[in-house]
N, C-alpha and C. Protein backbone atom coordinates (compact mmCIF):
# COMPACT_ATOMS: atom_id res chain seq x y z
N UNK A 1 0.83 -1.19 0.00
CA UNK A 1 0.00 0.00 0.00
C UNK A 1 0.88 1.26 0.00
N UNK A 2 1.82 1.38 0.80
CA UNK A 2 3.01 2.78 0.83
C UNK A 2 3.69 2.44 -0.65
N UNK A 3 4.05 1.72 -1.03
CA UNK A 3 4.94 1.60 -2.28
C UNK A 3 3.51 2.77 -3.68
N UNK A 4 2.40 1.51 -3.44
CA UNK A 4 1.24 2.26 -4.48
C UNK A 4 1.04 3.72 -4.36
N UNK A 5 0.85 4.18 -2.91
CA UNK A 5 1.10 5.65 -2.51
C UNK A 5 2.19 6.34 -2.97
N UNK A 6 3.25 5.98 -2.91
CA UNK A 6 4.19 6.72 -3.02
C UNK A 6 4.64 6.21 -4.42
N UNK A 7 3.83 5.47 -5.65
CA UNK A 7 3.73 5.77 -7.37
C UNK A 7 2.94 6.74 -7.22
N UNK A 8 1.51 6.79 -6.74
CA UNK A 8 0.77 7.76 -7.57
C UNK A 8 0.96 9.11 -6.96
N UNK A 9 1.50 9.47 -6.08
CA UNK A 9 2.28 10.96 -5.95
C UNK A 9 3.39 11.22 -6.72
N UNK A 10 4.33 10.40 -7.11
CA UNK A 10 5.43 10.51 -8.30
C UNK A 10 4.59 11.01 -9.21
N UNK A 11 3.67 10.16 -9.97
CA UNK A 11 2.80 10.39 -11.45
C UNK A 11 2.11 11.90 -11.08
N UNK A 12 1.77 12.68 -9.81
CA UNK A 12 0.85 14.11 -9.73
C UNK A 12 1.98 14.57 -9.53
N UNK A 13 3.32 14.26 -9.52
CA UNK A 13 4.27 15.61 -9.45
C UNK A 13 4.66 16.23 -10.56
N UNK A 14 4.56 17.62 -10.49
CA UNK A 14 4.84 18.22 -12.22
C UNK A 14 6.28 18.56 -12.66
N UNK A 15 6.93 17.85 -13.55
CA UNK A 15 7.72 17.66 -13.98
C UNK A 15 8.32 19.10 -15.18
N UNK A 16 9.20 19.49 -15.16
CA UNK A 16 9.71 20.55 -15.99
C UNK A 16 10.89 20.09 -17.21
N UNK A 17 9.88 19.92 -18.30
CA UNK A 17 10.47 19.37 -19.32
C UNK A 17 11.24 20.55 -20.44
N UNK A 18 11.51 21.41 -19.93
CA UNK A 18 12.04 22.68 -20.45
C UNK A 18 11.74 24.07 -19.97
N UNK A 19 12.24 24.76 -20.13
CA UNK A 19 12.51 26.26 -20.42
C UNK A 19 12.77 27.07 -21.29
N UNK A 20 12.50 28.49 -21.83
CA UNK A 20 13.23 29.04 -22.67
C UNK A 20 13.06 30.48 -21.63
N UNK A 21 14.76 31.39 -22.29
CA UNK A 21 14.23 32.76 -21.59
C UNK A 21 14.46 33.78 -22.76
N UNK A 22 12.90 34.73 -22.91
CA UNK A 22 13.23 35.63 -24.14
C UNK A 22 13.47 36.87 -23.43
N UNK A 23 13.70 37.77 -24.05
CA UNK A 23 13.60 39.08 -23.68
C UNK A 23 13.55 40.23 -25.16
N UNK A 24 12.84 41.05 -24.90
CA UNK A 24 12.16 41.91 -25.82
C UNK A 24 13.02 43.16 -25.99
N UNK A 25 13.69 43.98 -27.23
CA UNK A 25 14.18 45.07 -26.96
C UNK A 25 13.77 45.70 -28.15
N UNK A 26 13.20 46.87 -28.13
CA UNK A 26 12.36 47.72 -29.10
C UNK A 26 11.10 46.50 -29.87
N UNK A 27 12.24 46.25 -31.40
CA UNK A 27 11.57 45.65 -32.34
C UNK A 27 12.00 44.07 -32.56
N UNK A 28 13.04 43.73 -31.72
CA UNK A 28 13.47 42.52 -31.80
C UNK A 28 13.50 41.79 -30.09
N UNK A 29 13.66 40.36 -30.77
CA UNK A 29 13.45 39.38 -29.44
C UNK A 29 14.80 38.57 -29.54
N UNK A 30 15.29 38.63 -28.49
CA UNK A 30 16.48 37.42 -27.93
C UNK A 30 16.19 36.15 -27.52
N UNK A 31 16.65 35.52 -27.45
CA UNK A 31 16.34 33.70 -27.08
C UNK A 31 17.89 34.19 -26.31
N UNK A 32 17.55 34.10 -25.05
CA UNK A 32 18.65 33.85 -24.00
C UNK A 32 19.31 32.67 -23.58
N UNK A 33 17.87 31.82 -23.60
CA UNK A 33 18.36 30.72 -22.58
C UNK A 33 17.35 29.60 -23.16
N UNK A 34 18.06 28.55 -24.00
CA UNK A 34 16.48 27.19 -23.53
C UNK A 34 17.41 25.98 -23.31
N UNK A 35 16.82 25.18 -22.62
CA UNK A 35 17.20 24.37 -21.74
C UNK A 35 15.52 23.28 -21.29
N UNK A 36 16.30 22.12 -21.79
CA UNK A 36 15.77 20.86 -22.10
C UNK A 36 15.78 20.00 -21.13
N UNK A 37 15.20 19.31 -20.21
CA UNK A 37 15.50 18.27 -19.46
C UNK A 37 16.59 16.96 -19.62
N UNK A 38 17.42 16.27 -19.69
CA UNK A 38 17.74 15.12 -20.30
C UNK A 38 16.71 14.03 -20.36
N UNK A 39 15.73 14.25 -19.73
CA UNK A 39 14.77 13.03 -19.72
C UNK A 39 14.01 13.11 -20.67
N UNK A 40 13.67 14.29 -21.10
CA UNK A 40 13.13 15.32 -22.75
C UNK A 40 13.82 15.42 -23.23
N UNK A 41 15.20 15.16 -23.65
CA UNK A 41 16.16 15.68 -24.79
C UNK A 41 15.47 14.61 -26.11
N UNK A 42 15.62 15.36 -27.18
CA UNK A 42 15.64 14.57 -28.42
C UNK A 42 13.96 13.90 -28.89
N UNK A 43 13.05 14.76 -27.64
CA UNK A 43 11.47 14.36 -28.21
C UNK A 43 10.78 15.37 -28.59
N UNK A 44 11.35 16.58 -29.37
CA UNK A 44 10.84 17.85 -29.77
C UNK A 44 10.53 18.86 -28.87
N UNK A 45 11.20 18.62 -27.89
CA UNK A 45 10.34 19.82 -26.90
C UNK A 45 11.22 21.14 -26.96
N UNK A 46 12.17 21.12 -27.15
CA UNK A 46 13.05 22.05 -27.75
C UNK A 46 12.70 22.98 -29.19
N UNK A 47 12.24 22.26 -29.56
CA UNK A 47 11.54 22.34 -31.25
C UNK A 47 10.21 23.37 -30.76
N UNK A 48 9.65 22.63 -30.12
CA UNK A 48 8.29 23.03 -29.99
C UNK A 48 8.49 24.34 -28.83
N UNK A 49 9.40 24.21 -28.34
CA UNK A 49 9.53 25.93 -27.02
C UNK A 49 10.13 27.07 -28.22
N UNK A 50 10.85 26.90 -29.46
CA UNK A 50 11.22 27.54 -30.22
C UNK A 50 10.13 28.38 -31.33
N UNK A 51 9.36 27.03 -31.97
CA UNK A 51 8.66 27.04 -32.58
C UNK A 51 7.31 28.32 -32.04
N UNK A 52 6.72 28.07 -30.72
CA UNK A 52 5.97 28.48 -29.92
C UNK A 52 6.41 30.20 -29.88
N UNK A 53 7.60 30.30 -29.36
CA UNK A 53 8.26 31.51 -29.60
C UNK A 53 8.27 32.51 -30.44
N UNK A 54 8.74 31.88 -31.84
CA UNK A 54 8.79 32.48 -33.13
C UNK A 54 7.21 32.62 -33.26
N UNK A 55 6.29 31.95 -33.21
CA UNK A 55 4.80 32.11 -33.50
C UNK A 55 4.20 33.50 -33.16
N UNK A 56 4.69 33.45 -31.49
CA UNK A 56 4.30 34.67 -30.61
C UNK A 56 4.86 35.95 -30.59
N UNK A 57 6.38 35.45 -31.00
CA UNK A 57 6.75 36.85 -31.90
C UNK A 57 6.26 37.59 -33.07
N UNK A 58 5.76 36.91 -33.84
CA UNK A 58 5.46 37.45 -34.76
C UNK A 58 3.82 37.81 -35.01
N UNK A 59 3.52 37.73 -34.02
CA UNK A 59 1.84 37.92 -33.82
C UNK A 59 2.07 38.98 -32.76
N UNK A 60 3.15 39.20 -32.14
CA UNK A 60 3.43 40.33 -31.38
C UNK A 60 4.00 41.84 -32.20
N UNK A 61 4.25 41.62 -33.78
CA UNK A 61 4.89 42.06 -34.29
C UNK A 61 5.88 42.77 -34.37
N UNK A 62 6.98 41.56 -33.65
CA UNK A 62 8.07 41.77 -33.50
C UNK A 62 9.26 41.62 -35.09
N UNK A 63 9.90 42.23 -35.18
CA UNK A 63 10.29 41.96 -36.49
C UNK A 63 11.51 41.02 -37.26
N UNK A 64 12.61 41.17 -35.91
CA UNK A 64 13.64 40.06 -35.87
C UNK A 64 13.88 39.32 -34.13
N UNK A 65 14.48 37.92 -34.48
CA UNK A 65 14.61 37.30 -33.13
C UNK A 65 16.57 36.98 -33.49
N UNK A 66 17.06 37.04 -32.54
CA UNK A 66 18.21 36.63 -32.30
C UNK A 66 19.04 35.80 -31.22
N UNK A 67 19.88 34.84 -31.27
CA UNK A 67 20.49 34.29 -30.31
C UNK A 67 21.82 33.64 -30.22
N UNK A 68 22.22 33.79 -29.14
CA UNK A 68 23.78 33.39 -28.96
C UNK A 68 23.91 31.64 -29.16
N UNK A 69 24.57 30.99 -29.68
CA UNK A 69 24.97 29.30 -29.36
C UNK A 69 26.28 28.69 -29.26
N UNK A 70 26.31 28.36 -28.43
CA UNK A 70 27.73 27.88 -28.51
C UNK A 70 28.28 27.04 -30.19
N UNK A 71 29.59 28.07 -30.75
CA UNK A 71 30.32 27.44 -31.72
C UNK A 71 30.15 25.41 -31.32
N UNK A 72 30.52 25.02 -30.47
CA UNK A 72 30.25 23.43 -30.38
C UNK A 72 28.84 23.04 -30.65
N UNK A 73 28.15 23.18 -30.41
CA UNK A 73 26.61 22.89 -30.30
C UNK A 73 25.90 22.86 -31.65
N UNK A 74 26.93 21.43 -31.94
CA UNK A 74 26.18 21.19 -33.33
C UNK A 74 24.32 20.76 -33.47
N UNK A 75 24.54 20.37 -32.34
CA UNK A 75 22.61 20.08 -32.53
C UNK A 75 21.90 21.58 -32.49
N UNK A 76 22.37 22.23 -31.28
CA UNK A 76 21.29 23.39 -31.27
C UNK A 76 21.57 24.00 -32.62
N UNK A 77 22.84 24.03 -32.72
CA UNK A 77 22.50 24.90 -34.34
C UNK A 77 21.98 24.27 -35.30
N UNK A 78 21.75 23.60 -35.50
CA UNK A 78 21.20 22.62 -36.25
C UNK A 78 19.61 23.10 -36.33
N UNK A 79 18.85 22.28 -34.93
CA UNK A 79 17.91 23.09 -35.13
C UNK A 79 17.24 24.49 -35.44
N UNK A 80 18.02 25.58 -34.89
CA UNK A 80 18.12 26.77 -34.84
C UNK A 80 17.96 27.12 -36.62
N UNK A 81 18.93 26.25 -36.83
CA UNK A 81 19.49 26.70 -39.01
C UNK A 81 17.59 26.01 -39.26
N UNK A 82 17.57 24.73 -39.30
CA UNK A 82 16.10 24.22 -39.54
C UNK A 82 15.06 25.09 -39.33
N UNK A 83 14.93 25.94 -38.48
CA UNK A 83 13.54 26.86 -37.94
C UNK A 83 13.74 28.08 -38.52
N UNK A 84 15.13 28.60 -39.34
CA UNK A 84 15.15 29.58 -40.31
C UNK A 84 16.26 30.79 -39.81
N UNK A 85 17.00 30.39 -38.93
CA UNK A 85 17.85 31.08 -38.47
C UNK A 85 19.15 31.13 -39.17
N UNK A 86 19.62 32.13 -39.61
CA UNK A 86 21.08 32.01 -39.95
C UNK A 86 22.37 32.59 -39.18
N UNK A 87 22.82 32.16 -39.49
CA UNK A 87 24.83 32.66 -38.72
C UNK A 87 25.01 34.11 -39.28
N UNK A 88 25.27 34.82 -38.22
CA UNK A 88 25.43 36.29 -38.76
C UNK A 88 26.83 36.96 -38.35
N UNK A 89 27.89 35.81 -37.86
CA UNK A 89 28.72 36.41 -36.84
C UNK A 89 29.09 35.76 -35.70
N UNK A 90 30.44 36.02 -35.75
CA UNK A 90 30.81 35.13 -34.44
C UNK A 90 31.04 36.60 -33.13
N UNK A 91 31.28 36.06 -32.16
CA UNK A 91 31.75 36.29 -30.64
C UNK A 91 33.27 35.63 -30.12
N UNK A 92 34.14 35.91 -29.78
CA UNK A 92 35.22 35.27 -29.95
C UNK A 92 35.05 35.18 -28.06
N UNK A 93 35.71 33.92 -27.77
CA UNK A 93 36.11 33.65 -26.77
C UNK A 93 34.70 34.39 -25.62
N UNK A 94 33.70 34.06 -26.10
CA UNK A 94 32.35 34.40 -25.07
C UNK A 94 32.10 33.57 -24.03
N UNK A 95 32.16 32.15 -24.29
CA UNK A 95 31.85 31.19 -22.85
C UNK A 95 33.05 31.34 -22.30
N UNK A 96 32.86 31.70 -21.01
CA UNK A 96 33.97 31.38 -19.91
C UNK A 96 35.53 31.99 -20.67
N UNK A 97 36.07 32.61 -22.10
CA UNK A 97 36.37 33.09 -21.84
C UNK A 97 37.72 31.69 -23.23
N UNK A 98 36.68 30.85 -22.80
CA UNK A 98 37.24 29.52 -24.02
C UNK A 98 36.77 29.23 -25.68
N UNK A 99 35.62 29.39 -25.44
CA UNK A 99 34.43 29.55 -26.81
C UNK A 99 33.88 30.36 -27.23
N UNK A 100 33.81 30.15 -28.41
CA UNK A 100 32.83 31.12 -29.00
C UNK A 100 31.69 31.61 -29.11
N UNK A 101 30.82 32.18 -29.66
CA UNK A 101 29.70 32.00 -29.68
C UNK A 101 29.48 32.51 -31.06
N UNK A 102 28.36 31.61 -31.54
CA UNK A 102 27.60 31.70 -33.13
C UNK A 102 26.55 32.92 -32.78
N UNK A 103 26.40 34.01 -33.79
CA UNK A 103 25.55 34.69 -33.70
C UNK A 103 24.46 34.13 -34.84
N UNK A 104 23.38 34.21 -34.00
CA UNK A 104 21.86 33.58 -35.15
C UNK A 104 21.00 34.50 -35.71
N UNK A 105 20.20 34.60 -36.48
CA UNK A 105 19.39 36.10 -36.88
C UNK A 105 18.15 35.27 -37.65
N UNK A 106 17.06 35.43 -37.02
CA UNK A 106 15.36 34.92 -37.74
C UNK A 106 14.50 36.27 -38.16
N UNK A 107 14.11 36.73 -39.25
CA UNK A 107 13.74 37.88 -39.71
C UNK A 107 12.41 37.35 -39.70
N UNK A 108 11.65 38.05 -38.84
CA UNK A 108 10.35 37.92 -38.31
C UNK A 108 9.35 38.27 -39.41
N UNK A 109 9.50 39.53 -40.05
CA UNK A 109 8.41 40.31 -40.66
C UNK A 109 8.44 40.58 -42.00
């Protein structure tokens, strides 16, 4: 009976299968931060916090979105290039001071 109790409180606990953080400046939007669970990596939820984003930007009529990615981060750029983003520019030595960073640019309007 405690074992069955203590499944079906696991199954009502709400689980955080991502994040993203935007921020708004005049006419354009930043993608700061998204961040995926590992237990969610690789089942679109990344896709779909992006996707969701770009939607709301542009019904906000916002006109461009932009974001930093790490030069390594062949997947995020990956997706990022897929959803219509292109490389506009690097950042030299931005993470910690070791890496780079890819500049991205999605023309909203």
């Amino acid at each position: 009976q405690q074992q069955q109790q203590q499944q079906e409180e696991e199954e009502e606990t709400p689980v955080v299968a991502g994040l993203i953080v935007l921020w708004a400046i005049v006419d354009q939007i930043e993608i700061g931060n998204v961040f995926v669970s590992k237990a969610h990596r690789r089942k679109g939820v990344g896709t779909l916090m992006v996707e969701s984003s770009i939607k709301e930007a542009k019904a906000t009529g916002f006109e461009k979105m932009f974001l930093e990615v790490r030069e390594s981060n062949r997947a995020a750029r990956a997706l990022y290039s897929k959803l219509g983003f292109i490389e506009i520019g690097m950042r030299p030595n931005y993470y910690d001071g070791l890496e780079a960073a890819v500049l991205m640019e999605l023309k909203l309007a």
